[in-house]
N, C-alpha and C. Protein backbone atom coordinates (compact mmCIF):
# COMPACT_ATOMS: atom_id res chain seq x y z
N UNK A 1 46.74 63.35 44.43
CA UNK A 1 47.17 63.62 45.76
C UNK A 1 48.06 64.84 45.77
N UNK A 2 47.49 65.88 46.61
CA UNK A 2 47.97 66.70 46.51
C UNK A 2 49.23 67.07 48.12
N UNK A 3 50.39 67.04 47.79
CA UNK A 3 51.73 66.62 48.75
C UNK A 3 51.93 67.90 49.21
N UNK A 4 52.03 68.57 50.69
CA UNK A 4 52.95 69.94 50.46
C UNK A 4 53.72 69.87 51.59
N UNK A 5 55.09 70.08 51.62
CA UNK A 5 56.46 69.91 52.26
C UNK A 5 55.99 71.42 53.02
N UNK A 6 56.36 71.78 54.35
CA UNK A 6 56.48 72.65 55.36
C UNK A 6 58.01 72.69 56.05
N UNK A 7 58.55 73.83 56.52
CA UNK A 7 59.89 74.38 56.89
C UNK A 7 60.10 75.62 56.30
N UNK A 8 61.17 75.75 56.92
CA UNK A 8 61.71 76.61 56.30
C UNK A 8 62.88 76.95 55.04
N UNK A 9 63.23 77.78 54.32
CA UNK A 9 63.86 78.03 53.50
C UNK A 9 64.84 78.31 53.75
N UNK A 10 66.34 78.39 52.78
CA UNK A 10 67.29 78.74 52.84
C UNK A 10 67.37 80.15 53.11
N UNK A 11 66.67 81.03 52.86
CA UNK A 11 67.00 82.52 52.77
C UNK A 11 66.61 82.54 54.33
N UNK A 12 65.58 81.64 54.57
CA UNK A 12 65.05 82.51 56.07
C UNK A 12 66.41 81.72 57.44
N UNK A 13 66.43 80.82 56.85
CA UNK A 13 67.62 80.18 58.08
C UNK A 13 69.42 81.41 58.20
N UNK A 14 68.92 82.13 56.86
CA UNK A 14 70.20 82.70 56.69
C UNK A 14 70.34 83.60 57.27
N UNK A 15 68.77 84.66 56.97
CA UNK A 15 68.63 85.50 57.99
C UNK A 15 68.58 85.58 59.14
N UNK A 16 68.17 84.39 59.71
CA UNK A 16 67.80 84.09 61.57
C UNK A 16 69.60 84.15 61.82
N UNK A 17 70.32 83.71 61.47
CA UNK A 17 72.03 83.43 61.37
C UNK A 17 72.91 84.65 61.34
N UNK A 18 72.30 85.46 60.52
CA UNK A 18 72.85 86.33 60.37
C UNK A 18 72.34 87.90 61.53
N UNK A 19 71.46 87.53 62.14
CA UNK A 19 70.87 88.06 62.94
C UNK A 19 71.48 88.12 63.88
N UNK A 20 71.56 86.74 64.84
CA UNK A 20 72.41 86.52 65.60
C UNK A 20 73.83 86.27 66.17
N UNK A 21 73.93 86.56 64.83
CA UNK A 21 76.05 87.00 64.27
C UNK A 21 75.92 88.32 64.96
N UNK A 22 74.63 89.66 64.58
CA UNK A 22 74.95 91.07 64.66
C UNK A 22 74.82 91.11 66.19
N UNK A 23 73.45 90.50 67.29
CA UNK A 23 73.68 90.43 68.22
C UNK A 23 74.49 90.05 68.94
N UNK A 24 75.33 88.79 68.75
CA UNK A 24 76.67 88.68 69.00
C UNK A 24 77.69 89.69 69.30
N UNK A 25 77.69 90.07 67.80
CA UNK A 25 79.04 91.08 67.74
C UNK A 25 78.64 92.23 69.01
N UNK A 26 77.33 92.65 69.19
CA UNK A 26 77.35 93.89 69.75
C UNK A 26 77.28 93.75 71.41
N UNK A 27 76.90 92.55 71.67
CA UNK A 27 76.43 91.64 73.30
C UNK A 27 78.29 91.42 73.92
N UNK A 28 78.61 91.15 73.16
CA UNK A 28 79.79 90.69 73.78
C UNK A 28 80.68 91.68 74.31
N UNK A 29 81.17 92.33 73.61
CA UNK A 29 81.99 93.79 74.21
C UNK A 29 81.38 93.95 75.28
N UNK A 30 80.21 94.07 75.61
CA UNK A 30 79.44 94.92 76.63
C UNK A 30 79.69 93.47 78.01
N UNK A 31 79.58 92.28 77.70
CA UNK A 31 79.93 91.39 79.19
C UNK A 31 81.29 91.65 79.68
N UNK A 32 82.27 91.74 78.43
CA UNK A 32 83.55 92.12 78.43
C UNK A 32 83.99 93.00 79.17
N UNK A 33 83.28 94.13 79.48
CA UNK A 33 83.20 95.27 80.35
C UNK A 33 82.64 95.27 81.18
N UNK A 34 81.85 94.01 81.27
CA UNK A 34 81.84 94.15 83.18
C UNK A 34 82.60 93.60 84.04
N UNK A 35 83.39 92.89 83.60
CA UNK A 35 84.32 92.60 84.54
C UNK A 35 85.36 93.42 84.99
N UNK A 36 85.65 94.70 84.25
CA UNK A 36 85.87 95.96 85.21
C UNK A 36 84.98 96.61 85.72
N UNK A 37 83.96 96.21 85.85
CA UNK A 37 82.93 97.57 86.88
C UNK A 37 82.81 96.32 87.69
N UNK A 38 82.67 95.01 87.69
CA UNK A 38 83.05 94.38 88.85
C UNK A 38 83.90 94.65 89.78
N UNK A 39 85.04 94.57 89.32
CA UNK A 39 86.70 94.79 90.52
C UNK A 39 86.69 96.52 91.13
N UNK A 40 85.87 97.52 90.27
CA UNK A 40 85.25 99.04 90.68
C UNK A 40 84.81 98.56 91.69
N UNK A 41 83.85 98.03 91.91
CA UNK A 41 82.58 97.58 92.86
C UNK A 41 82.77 96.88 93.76
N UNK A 42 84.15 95.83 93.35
CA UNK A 42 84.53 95.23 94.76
C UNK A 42 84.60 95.62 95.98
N UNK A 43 86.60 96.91 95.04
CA UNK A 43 86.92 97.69 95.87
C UNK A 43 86.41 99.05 96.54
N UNK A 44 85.39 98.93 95.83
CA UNK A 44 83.95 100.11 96.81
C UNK A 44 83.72 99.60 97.60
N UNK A 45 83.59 98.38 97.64
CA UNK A 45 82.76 97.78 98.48
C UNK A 45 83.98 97.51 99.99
N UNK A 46 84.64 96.78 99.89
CA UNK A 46 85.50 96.65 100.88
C UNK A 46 86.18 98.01 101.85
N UNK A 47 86.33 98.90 100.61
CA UNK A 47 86.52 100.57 101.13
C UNK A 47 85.39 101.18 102.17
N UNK A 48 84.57 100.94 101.71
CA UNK A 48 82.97 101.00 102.79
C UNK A 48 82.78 100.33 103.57
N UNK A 49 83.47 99.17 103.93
CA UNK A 49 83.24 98.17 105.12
C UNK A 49 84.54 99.11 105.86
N UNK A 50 85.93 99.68 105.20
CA UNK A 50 86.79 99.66 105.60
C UNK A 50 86.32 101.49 106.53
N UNK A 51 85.64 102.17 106.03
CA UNK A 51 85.40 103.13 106.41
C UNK A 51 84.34 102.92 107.82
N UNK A 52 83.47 102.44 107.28
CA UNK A 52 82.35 101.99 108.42
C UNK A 52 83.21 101.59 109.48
N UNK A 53 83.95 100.80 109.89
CA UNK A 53 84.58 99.94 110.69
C UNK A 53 85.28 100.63 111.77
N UNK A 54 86.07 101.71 110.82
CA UNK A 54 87.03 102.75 111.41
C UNK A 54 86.15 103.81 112.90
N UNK A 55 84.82 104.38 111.94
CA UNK A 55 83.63 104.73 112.82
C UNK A 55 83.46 103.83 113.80
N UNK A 56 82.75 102.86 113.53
CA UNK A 56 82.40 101.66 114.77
C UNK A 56 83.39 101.99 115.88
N UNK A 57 84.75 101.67 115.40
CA UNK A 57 85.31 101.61 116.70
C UNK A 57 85.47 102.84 117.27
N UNK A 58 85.86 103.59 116.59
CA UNK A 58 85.53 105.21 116.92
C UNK A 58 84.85 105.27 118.40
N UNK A 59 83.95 104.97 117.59
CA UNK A 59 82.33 105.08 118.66
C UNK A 59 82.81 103.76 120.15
N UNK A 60 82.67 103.01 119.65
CA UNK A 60 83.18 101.88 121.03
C UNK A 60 84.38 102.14 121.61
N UNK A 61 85.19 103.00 121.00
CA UNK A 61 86.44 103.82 121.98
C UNK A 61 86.03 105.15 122.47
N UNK A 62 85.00 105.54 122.10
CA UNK A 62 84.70 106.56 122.74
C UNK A 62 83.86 106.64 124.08
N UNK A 63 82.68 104.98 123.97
CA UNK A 63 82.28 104.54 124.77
C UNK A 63 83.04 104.43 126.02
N UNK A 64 83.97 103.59 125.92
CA UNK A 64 85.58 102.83 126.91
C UNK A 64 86.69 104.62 127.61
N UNK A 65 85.90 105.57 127.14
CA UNK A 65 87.12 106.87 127.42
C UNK A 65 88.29 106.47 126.77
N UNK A 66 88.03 106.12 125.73
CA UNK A 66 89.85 105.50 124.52
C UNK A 66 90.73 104.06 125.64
N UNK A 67 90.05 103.69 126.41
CA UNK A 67 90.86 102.47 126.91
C UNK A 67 90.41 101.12 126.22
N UNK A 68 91.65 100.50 125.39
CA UNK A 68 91.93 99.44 124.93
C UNK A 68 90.63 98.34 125.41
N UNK A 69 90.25 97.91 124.75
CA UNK A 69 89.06 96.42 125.39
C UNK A 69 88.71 95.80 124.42
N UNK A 70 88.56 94.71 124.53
CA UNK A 70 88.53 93.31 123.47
C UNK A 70 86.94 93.58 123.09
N UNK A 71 86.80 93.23 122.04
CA UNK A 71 85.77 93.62 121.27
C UNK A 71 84.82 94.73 121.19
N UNK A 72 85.72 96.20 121.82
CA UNK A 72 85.33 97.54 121.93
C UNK A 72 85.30 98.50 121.32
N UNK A 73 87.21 98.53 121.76
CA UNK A 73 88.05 99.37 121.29
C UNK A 73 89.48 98.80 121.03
N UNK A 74 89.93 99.33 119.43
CA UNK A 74 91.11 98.41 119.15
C UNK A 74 92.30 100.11 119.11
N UNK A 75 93.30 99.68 119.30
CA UNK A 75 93.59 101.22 118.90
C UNK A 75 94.42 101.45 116.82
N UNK A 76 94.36 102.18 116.79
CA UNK A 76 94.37 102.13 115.30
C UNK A 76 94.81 103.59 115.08
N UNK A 77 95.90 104.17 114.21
CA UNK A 77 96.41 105.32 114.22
C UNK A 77 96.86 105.02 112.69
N UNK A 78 96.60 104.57 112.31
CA UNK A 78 96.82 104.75 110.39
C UNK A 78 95.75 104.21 109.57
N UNK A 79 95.98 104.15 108.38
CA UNK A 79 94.96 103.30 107.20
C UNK A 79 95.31 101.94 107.41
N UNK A 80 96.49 101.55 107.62
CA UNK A 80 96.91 100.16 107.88
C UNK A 80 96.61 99.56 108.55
N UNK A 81 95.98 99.92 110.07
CA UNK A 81 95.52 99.49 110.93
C UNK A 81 94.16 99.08 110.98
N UNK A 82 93.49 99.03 109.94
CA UNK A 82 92.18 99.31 109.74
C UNK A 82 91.82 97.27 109.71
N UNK A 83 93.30 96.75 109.28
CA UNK A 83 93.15 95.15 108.79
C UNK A 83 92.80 94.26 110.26
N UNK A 84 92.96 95.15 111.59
CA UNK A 84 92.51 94.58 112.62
C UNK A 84 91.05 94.35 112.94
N UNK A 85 90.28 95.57 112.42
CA UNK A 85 89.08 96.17 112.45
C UNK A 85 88.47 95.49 111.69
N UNK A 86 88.64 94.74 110.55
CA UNK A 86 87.92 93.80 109.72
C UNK A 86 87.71 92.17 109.90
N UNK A 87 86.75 91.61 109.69
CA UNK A 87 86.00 90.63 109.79
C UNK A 87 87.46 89.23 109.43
N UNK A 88 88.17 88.45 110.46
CA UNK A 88 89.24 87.74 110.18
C UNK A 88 90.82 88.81 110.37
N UNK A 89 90.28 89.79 110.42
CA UNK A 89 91.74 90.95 111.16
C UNK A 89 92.74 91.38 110.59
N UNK A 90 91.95 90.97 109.32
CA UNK A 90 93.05 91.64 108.37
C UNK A 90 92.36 91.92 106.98
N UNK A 91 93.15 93.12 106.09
CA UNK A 91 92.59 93.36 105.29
C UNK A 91 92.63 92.07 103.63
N UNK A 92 91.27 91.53 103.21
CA UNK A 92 91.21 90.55 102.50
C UNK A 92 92.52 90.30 101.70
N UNK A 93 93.17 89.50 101.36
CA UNK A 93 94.59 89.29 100.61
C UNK A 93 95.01 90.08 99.56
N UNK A 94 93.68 90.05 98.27
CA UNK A 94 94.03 91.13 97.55
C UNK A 94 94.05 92.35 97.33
N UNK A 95 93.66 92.61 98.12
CA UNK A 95 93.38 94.50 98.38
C UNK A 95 94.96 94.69 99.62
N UNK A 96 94.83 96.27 99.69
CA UNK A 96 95.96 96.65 100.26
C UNK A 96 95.47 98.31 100.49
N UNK A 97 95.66 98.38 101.94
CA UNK A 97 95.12 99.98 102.97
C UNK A 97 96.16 100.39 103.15
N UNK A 98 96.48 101.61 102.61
CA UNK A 98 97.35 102.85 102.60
C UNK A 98 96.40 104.32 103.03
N UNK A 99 97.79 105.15 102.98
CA UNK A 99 97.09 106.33 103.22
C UNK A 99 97.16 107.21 101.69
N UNK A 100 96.15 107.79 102.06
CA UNK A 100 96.06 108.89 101.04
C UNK A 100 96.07 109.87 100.93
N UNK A 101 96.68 110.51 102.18
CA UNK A 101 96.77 111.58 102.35
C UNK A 101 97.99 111.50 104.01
N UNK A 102 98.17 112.56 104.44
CA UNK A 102 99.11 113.00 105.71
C UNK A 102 98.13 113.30 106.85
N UNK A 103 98.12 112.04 107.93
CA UNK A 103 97.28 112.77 109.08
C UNK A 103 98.01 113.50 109.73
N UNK A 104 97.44 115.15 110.22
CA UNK A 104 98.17 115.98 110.72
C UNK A 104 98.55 115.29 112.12
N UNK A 105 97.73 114.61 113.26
CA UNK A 105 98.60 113.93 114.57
C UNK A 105 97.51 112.36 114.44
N UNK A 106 98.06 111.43 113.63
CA UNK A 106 97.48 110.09 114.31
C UNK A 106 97.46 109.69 115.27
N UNK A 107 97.79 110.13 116.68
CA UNK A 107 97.69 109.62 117.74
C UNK A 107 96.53 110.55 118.28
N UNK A 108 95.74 111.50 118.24
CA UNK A 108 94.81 112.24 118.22
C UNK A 108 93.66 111.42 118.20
N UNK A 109 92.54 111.09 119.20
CA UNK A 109 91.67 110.15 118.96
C UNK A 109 90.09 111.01 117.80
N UNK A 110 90.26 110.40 117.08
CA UNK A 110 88.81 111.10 116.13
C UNK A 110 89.48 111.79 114.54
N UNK A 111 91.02 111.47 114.90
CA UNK A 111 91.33 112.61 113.85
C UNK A 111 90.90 111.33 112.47
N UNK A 112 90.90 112.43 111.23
CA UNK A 112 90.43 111.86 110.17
C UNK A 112 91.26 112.02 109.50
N UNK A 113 91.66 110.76 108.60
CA UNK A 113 92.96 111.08 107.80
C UNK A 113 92.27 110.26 106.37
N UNK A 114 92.91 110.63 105.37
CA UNK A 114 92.93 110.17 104.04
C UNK A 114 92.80 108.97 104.06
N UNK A 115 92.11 107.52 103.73
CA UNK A 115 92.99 106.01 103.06
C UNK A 115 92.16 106.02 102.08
N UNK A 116 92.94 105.08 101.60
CA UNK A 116 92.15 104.25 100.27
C UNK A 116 92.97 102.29 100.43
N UNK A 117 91.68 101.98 99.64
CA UNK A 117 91.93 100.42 99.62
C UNK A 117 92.27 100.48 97.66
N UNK A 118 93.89 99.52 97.87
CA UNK A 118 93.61 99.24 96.33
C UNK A 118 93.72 97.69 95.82
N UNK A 119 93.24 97.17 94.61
CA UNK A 119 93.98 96.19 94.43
C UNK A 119 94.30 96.02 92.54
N UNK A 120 95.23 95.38 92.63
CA UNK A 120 96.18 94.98 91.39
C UNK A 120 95.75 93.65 90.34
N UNK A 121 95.21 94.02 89.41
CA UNK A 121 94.87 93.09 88.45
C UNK A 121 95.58 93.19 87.50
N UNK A 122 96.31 92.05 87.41
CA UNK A 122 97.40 92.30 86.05
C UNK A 122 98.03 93.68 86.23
N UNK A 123 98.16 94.47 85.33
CA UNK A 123 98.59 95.70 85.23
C UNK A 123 97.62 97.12 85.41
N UNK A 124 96.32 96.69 85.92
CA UNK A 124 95.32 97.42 85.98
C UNK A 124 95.70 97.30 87.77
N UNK A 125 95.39 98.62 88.19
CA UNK A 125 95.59 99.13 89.72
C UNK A 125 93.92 99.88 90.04
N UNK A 126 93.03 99.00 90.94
CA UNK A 126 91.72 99.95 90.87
C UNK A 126 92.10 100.38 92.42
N UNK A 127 91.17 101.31 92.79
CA UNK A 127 91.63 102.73 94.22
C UNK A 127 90.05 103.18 94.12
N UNK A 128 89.86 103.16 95.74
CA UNK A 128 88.99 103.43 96.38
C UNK A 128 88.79 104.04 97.52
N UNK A 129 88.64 105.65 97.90
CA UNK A 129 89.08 105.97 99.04
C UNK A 129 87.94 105.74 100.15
N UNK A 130 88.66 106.31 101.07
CA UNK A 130 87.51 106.40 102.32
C UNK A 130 88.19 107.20 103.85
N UNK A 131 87.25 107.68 104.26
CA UNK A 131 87.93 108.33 105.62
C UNK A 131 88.25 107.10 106.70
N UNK A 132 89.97 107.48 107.62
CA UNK A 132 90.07 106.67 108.40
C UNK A 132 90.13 107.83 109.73
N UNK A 133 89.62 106.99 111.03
CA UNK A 133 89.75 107.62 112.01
C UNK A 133 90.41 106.82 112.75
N UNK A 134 91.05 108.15 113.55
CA UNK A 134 92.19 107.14 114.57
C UNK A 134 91.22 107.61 116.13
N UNK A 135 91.40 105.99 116.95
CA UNK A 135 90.93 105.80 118.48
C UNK A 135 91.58 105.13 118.79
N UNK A 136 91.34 104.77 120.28
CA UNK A 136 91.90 104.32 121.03
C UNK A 136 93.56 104.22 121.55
N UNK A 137 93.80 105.69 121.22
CA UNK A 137 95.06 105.99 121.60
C UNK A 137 95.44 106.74 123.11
C-alpha cells in the first residue's frame, strides 16, 4: 500500500508569512496617511459649500435690490458671517471662518474679500480658502 500525505511544507508556509509581513510593512504607512488627506478634503469641502453659499445669496440679494428677506437675502459683511448662510446657521463646530485677507469696504454689496475655513487637530491646523462676498447691506 502505497500512502502519500498532501500539504504543505514548512519552507512554503514560511514564505506565504513572510510575504505578508513585507506587504504589511509597506500597506500600512500608506492608510496612515490618509487620514490627513481626509481632514484636507473635509476642509475643502466645507470651504466650497462656504464659498458657494456666499454667491447664492449674492445672487438672491441682488434679486430683493439688497433688501433683507427670509430665505433670500441674509446680509453678511465678513467671513464670519458666512455661519448664517450654512445649512443649521452656523459654521459646523469644528471648523472656524475668518478672514484672510482685508476687505477694502465690507459694507459694499458684491465686494470680494479673502476667507478661509480652518480646523484644529491636535496640533495639526488644516486651512482652506475661498472667496467671500458681502450682500445685503
Amino acid at each position: 500500500m502505497n500512502s502519500r500525505q498532501t500539504g504543505f511544507t514548512m519552507i512554503e508556509l514560511i514564505v506565504v508569512i513572510v510575504i505578508l509581513g513585507i506587504l504589511a510593512a509597506v500597506a500600512i504607512p500608506r492608510f496612515v496617511n490618509m487620514s490627513d488627506d481626509a481632514e484636507k478634503a473635509a476642509v475643502a469641502g466645507v470651504a466650497g459649500a462656504a464659498g458657494s453659499a456666499m454667491t447664492l445669496n449674492y445672487s438672491g440679494c441682488a434679486l430683493t435690490n439688497n433688501v433683507v428677506t427670509t430665505n433670500k437675502c441674509i446680509q453678511v459683511s465678513t467671513c464670519a458671517g458666512v455661519g448664517a448662510l450654512l445649512q443649521g446657521g452656523v459654521v459646523p463646530a469644528p471648523y472656524a471662518a475668518a478672514a484672510s485677507g482685508a476687505w477694502l469696504t465690507p459694507t459694499t454689496n458684491g465686494n470680494v474679500g479673502g476667507c478661509q475655513i480652518t480646523k484644529t487637530v491636535g496640533s495639526t491646523i488644516y486651512a482652506a480658502a475661498f472667496s467671500g462676498m458681502s450682500a445685503g447691506n
